[in-house]
C-alpha atoms as a PDB file:
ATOM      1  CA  UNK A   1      14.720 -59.597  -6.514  1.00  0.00           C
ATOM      2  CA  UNK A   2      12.606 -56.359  -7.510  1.00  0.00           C
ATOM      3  CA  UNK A   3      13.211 -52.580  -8.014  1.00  0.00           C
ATOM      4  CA  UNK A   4      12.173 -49.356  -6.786  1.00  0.00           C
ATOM      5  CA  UNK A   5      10.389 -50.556  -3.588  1.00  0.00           C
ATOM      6  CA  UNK A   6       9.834 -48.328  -0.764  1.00  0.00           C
ATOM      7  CA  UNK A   7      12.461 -49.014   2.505  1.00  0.00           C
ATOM      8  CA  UNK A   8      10.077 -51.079   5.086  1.00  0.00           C
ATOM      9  CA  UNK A   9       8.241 -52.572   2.292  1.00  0.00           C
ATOM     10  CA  UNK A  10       9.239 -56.484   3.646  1.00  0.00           C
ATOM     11  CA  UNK A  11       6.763 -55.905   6.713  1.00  0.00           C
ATOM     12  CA  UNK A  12       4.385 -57.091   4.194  1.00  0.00           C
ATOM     13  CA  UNK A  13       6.217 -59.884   2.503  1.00  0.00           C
ATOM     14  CA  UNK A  14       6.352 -63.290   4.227  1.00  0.00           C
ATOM     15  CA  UNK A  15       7.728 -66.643   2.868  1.00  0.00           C
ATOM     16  CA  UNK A  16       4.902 -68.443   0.657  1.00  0.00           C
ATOM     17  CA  UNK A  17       5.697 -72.021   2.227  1.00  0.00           C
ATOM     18  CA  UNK A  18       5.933 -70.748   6.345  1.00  0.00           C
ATOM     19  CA  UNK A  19       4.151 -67.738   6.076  1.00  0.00           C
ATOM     20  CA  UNK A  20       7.460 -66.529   8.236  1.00  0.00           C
ATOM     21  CA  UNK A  21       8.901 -62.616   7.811  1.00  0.00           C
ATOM     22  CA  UNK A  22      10.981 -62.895   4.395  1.00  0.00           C
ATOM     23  CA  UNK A  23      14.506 -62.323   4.554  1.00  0.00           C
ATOM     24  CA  UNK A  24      15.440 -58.992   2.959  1.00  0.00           C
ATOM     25  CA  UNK A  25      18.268 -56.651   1.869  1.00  0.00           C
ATOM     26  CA  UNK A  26      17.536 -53.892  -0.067  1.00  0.00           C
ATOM     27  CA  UNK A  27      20.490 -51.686  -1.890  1.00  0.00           C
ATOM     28  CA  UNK A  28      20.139 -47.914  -2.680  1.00  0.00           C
ATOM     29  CA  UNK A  29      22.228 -46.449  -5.000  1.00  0.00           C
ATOM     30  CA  UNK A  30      23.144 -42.701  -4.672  1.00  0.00           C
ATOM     31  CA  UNK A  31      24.332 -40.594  -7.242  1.00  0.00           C
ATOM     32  CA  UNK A  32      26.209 -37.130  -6.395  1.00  0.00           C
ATOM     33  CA  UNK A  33      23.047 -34.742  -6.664  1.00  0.00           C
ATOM     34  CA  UNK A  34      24.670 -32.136  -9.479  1.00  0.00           C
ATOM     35  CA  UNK A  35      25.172 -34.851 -11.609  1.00  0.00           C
ATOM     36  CA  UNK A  36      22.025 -36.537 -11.098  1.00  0.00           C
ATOM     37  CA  UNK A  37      20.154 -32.900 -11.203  1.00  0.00           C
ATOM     38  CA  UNK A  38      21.610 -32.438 -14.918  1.00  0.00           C
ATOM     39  CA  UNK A  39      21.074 -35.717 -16.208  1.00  0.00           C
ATOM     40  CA  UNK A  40      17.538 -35.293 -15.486  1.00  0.00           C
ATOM     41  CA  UNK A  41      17.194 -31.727 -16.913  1.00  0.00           C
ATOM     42  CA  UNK A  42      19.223 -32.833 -20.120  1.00  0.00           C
ATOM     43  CA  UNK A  43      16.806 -36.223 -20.227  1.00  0.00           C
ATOM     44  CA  UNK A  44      13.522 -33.925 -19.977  1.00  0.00           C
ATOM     45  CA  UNK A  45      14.774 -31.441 -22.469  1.00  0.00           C
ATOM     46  CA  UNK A  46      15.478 -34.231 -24.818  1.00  0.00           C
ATOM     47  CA  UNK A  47      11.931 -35.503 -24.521  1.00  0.00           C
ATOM     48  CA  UNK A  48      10.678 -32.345 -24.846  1.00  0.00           C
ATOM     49  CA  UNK A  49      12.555 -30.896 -27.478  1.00  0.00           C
ATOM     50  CA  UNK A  50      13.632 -34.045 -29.099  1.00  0.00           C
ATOM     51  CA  UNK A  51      17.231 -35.459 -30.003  1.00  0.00           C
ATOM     52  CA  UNK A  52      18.141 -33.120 -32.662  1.00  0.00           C
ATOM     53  CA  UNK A  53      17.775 -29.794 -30.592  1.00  0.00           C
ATOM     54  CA  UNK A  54      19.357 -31.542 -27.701  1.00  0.00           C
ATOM     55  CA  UNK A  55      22.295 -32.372 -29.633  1.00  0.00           C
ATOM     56  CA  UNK A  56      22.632 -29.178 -31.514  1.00  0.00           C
ATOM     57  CA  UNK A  57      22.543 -26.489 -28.561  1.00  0.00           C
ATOM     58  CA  UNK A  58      25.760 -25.105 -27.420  1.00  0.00           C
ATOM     59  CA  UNK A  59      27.168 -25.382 -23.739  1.00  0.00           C
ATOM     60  CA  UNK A  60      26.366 -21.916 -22.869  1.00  0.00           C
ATOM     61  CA  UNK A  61      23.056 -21.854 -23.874  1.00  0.00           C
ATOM     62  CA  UNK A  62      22.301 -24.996 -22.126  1.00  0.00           C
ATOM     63  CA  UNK A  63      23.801 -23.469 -18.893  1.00  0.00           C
ATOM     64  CA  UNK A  64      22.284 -20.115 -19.610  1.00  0.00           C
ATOM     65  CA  UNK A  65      18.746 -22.565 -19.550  1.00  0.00           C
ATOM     66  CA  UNK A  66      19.452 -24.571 -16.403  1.00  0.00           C
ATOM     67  CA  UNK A  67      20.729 -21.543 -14.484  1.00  0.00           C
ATOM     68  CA  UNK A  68      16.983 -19.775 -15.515  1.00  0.00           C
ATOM     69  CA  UNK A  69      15.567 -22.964 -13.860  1.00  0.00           C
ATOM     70  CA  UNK A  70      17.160 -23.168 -11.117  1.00  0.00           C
ATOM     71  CA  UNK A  71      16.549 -19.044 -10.112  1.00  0.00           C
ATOM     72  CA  UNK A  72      13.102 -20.206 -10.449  1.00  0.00           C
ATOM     73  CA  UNK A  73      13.239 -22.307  -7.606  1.00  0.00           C
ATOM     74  CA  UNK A  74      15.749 -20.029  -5.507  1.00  0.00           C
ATOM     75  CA  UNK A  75      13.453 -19.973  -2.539  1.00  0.00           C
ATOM     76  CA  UNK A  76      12.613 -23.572  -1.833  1.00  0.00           C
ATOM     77  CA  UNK A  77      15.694 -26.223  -1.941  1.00  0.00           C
ATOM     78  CA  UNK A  78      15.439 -29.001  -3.833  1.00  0.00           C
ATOM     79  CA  UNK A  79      14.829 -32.316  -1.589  1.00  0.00           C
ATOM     80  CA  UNK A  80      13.445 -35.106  -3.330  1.00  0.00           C
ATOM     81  CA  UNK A  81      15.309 -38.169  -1.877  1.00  0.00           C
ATOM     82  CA  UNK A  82      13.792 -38.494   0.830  1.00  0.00           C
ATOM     83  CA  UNK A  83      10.336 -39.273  -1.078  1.00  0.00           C
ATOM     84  CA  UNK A  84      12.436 -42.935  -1.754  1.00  0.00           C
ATOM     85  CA  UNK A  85      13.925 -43.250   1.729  1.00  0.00           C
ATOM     86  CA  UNK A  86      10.734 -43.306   3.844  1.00  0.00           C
ATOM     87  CA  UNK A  87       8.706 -46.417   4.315  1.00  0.00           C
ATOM     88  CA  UNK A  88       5.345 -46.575   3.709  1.00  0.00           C
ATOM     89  CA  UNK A  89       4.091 -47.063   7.964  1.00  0.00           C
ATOM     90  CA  UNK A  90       5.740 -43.384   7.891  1.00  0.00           C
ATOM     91  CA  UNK A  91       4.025 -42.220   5.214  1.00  0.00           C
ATOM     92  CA  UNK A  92       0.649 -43.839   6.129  1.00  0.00           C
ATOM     93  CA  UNK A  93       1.143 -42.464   9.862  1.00  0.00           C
ATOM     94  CA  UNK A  94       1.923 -39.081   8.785  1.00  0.00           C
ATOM     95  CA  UNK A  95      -1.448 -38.756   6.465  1.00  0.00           C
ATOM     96  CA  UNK A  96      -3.657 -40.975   8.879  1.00  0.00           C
ATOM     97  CA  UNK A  97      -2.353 -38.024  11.671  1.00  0.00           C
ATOM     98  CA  UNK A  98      -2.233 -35.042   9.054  1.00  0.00           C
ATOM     99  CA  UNK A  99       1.427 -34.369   9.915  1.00  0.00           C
ATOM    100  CA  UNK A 100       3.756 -32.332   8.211  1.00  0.00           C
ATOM    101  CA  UNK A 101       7.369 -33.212   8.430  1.00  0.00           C
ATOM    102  CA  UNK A 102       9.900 -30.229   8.004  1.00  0.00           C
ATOM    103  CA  UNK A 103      13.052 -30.628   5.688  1.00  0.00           C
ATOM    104  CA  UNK A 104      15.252 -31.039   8.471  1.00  0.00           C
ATOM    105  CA  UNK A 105      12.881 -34.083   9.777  1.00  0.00           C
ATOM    106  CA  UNK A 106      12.237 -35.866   6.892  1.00  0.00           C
ATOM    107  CA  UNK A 107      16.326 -35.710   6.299  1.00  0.00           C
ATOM    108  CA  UNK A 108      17.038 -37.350   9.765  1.00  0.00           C
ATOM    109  CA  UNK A 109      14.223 -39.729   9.281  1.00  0.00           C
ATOM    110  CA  UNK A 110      15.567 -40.955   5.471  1.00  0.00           C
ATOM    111  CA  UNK A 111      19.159 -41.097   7.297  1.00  0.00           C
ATOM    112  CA  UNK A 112      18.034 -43.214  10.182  1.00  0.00           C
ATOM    113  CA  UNK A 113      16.030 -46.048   7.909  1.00  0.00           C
ATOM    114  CA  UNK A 114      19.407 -46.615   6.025  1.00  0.00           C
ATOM    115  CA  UNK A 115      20.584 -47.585   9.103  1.00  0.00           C
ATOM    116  CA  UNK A 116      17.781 -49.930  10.796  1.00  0.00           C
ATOM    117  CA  UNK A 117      17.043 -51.387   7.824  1.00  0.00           C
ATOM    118  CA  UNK A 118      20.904 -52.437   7.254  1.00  0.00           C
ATOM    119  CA  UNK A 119      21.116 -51.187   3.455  1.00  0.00           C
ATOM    120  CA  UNK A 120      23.654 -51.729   1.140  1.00  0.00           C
ATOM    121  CA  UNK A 121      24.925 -48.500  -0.509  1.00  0.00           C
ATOM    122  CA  UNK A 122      26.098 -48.477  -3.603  1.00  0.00           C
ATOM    123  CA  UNK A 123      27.792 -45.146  -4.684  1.00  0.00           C
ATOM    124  CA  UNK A 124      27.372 -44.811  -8.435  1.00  0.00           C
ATOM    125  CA  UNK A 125      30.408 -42.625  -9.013  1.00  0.00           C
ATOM    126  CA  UNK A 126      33.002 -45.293  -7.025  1.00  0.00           C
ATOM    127  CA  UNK A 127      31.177 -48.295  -9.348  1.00  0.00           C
ATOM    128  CA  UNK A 128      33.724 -51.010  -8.679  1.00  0.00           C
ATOM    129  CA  UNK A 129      33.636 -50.768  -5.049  1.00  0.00           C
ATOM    130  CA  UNK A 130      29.848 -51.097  -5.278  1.00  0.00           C
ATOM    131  CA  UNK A 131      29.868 -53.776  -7.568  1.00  0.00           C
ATOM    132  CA  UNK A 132      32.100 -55.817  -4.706  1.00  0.00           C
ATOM    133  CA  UNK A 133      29.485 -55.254  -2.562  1.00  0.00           C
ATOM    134  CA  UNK A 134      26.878 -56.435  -5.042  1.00  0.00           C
ATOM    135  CA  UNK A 135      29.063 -59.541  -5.054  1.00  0.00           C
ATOM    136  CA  UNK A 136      29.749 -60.221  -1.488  1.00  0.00           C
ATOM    137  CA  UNK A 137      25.925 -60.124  -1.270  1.00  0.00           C
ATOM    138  CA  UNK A 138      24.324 -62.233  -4.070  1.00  0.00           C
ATOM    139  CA  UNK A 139      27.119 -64.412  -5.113  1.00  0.00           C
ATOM    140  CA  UNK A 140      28.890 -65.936  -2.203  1.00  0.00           C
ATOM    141  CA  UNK A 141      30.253 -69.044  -4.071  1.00  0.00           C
ATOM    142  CA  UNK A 142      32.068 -66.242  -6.586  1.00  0.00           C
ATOM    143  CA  UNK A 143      30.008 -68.093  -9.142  1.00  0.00           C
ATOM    144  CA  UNK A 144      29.398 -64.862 -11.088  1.00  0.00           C
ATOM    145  CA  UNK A 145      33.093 -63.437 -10.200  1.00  0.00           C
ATOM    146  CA  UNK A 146      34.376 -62.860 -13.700  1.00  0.00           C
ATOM    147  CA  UNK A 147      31.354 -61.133 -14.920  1.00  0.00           C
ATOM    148  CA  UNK A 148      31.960 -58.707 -11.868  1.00  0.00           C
ATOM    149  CA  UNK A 149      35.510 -58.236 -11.997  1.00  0.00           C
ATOM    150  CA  UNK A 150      34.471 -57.425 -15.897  1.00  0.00           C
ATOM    151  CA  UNK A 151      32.012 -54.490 -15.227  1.00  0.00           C
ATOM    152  CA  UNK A 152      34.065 -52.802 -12.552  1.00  0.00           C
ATOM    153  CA  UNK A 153      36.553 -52.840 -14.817  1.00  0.00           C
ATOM    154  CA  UNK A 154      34.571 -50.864 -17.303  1.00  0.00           C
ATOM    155  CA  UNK A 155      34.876 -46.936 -17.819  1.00  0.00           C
ATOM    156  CA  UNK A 156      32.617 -44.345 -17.295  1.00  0.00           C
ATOM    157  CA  UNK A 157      30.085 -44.512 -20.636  1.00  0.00           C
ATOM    158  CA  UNK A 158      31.257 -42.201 -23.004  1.00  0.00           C
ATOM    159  CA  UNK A 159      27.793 -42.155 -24.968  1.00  0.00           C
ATOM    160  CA  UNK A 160      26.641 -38.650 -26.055  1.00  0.00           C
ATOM    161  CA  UNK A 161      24.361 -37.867 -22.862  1.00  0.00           C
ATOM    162  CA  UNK A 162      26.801 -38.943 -20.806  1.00  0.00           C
ATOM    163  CA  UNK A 163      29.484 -36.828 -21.783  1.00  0.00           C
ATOM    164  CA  UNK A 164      27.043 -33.710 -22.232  1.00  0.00           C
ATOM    165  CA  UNK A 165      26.020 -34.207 -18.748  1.00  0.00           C
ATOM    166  CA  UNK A 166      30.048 -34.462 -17.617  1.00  0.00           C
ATOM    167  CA  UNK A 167      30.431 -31.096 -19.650  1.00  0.00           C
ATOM    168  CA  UNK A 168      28.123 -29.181 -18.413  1.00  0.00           C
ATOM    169  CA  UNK A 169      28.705 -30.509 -14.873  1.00  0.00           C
ATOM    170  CA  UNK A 170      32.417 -28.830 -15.196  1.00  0.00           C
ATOM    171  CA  UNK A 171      31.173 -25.691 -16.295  1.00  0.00           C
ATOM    172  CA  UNK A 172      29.282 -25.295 -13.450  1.00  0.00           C
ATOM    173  CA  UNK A 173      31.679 -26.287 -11.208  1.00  0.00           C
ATOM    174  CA  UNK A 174      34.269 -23.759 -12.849  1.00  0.00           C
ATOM    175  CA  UNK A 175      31.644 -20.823 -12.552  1.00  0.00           C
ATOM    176  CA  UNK A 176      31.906 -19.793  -8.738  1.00  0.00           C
ATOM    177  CA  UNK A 177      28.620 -18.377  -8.708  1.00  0.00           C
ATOM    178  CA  UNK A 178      27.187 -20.567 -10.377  1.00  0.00           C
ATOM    179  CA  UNK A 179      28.465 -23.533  -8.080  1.00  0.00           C
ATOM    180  CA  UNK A 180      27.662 -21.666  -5.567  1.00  0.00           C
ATOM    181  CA  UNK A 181      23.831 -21.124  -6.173  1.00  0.00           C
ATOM    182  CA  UNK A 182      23.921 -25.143  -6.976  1.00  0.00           C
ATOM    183  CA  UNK A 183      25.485 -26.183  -3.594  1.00  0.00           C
ATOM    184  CA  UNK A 184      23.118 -24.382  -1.950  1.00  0.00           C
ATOM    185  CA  UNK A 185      20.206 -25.520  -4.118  1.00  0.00           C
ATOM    186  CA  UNK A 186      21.124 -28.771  -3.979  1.00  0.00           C
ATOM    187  CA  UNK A 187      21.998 -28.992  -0.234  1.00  0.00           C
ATOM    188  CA  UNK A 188      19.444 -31.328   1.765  1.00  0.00           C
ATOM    189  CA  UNK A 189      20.585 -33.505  -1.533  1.00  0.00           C
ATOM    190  CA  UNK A 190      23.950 -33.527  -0.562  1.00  0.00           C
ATOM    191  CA  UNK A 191      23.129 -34.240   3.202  1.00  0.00           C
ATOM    192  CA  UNK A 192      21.332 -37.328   2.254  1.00  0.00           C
ATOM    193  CA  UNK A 193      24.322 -38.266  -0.445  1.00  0.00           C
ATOM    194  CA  UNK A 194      26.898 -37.619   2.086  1.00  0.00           C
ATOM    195  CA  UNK A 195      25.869 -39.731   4.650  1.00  0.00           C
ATOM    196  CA  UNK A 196      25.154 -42.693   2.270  1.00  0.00           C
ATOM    197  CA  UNK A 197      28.781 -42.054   0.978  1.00  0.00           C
ATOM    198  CA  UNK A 198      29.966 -42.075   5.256  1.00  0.00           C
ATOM    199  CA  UNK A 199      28.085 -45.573   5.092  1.00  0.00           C
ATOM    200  CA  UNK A 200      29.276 -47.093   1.513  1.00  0.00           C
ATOM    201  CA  UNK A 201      32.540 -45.972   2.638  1.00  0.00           C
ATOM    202  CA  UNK A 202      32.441 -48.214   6.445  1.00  0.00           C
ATOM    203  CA  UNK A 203      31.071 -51.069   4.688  1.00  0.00           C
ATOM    204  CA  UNK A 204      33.297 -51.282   2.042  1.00  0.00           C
END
């Protein structure tokens, strides 16, 4: 078990006793991409600015400083999931033959390796569903079952950054311009997320 490996990584992995391709299954989890955005700009803030500024600056302000950012990048939409959906024969073939993918192709290409390389998705806001998954996968003798059925029962953390991300998230989504300039930010995000969600959704 490992990770953050790359999708395709197991052409390189054999067992050590038959030399013979290694049986692997990875699992991705997704998280919905405005949720995932602010949790990252509230995390880099906090390291930046530390705990005590973090903790101390109102809702508005915070939304006033994450719209700013965002009008910044107005032009180009954000698309970063694809840079852990590609394996690395793609990426070697693409430098090796100086090719550059558009948006549109690295999207399709992400979407197609969750499919030939039969992953399990787990969707981080539908938790207990995912952790079934987990389950049927890893523990087929239901060894492990209570401590499963035990953390999907579990809420949503309520810890400080948690909650500050679920705040600001709402304001957002209650701003219509706002949202708007987000969804469309945020939208080859969203077409990876979606389809992953399509596929947790057929195999659960």
């Amino acid at each position: 078990m490992g990770g953050h490996i790359p999708l395709g990584s197991d052409a390189f992995w054999t067992e050590p006793t038959t030399n013979k391709p290694m049986d692997t299954r990875y699992v991705v989890f997704f998280r919905d991409p405005l949720f995932r955005y602010v949790s990252q700009f509230l995390f880099a803030r906090q390291l930046r600015e530390g705990n005590k500024t973090r903790a101390s600056m109102s809702l508005p302000g915070v939304l006033a400083d994450i719209e700013q950012t965002v009008h910044k990048h107005k032009g180009p939409k954000r698309e970063k999931l694809s840079n852990f959906l590609m394996t690395p024969a793609q990426r070697n073939w693409a430098a090796r033959e100086n090719v550059q993918w558009t948006v549109e192709r690295r999207l399709n290409i992400s979407q197609a390796n969750l499919i030939e390389h039969n992953v399990l998705v787990g969707i981080v806001e539908d938790m207990p569903a995912s952790l079934r998954l987990m389950q049927d996968l890893m523990d087929g003798q239901n060894k492990l079952a209570g401590a499963y059925q035990f953390y999907a029962k579990q809420q949503p953390s309520s810890s400080q950054s948690s909650s500050k991300t679920r705040a600001v998230v709402d304001a957002i989504q209650s701003n219509a311009t706002l949202h708007s300039l987000f969804q469309d930010y945020l939208k080859h995000e969203y077409t990876i997320y979606n389809f992953a969600l399509h596929l947790h959704k057929l195999q659960v």
